[in-house]
C-alpha atoms as a PDB file:
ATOM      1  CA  UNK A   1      30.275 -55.762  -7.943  1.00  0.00           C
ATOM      2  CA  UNK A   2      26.801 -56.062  -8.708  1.00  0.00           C
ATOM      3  CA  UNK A   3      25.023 -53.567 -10.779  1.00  0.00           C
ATOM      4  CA  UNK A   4      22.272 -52.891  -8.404  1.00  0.00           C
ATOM      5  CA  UNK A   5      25.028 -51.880  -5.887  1.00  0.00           C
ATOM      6  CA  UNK A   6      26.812 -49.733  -7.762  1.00  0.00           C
ATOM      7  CA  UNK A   7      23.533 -48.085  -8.775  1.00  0.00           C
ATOM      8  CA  UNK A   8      22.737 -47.336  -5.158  1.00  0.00           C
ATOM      9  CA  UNK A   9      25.719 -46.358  -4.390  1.00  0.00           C
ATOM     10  CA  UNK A  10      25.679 -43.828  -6.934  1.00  0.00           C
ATOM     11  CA  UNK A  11      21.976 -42.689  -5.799  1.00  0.00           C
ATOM     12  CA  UNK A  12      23.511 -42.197  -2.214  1.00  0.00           C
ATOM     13  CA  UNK A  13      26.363 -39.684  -3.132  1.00  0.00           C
ATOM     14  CA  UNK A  14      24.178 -37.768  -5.424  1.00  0.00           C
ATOM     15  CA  UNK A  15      21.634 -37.735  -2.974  1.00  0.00           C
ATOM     16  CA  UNK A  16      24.359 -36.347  -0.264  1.00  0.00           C
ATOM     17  CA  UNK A  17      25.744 -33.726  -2.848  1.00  0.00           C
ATOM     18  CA  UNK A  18      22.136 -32.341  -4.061  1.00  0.00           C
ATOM     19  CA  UNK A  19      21.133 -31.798  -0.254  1.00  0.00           C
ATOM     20  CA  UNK A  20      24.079 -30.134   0.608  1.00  0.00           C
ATOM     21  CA  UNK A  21      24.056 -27.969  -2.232  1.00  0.00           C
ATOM     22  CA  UNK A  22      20.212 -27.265  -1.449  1.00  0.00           C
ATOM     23  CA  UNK A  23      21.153 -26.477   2.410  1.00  0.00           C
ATOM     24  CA  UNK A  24      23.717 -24.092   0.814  1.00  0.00           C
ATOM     25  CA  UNK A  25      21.477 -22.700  -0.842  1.00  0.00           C
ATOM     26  CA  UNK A  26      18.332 -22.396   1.426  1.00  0.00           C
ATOM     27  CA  UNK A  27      21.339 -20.827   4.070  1.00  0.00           C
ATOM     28  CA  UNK A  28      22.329 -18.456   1.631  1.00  0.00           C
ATOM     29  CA  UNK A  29      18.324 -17.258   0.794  1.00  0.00           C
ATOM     30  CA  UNK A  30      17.807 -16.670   4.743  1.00  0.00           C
ATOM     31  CA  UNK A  31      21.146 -14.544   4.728  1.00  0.00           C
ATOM     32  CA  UNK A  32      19.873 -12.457   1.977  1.00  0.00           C
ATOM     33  CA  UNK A  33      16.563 -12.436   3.434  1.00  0.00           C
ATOM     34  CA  UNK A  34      17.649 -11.071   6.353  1.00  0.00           C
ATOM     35  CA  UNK A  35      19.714  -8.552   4.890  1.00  0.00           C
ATOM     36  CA  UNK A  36      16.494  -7.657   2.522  1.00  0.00           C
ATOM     37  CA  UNK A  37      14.592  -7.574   5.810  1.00  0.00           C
ATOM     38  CA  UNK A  38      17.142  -5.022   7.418  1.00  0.00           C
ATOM     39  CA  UNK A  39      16.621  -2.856   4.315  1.00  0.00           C
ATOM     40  CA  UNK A  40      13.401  -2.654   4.146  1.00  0.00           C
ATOM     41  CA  UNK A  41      12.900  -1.281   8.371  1.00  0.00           C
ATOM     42  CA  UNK A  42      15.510   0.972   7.197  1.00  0.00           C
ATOM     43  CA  UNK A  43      13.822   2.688   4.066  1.00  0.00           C
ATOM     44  CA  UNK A  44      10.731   2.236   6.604  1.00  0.00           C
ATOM     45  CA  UNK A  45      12.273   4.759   8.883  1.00  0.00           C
ATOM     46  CA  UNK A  46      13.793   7.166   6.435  1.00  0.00           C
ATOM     47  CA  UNK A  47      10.191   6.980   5.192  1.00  0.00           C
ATOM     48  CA  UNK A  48       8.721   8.089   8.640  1.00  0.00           C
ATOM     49  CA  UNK A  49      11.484  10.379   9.511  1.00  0.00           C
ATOM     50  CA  UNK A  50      10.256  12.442   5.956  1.00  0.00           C
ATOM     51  CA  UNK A  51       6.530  11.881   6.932  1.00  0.00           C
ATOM     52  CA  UNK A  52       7.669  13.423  10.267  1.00  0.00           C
ATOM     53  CA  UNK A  53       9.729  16.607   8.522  1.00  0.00           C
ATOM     54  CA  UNK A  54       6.723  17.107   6.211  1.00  0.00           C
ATOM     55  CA  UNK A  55       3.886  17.592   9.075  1.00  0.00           C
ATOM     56  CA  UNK A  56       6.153  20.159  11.242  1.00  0.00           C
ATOM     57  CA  UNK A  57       6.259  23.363   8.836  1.00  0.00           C
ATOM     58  CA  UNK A  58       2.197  22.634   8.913  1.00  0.00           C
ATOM     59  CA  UNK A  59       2.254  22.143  12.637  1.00  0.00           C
ATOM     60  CA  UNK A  60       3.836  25.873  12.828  1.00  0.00           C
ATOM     61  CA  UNK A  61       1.625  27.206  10.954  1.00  0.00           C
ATOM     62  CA  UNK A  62      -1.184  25.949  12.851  1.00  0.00           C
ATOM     63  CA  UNK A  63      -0.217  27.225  15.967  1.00  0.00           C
ATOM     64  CA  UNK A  64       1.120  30.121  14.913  1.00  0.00           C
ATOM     65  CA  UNK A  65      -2.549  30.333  13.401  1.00  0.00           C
ATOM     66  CA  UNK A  66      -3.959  29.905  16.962  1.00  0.00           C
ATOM     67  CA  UNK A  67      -1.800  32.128  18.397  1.00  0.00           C
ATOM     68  CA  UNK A  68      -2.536  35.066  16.177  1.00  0.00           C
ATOM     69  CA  UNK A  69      -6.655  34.690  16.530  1.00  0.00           C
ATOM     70  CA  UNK A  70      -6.437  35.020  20.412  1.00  0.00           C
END
């Protein structure tokens, strides 16, 4: 066989390996991306439900405020 065949033969299967391992790879990054995406709306709502627990003791107050200076 002639060198120059062999040679591009041997650039065409590395080629096909190193682009399947970098599809793997990019598919694998927008799995974990997504997961990373799920966890951060999560702590986003544990976050608001604790903004949401914090303001009601002062809501209370202020009405029972209100309701005392009628």
């Amino acid at each position: 066989m002639d060198t120059q065949l062999i040679l591009d033969i041997v650039l065409i299967v590395f080629s096909i390996i190193v682009g399947t391992l970098l599809s793997l790879v990019l598919f694998r990054l927008y799995i974990i991306l997504g997961r990373v995406e799920k966890t951060m709306e999560f702590i986003d709502h544990i976050r608001e439900m604790l903004e949401m627990w914090e303001r009601i003791p002062f809501e209370l107050l202020k009405k029972l405020t209100s309701f005392l200076t009628k």
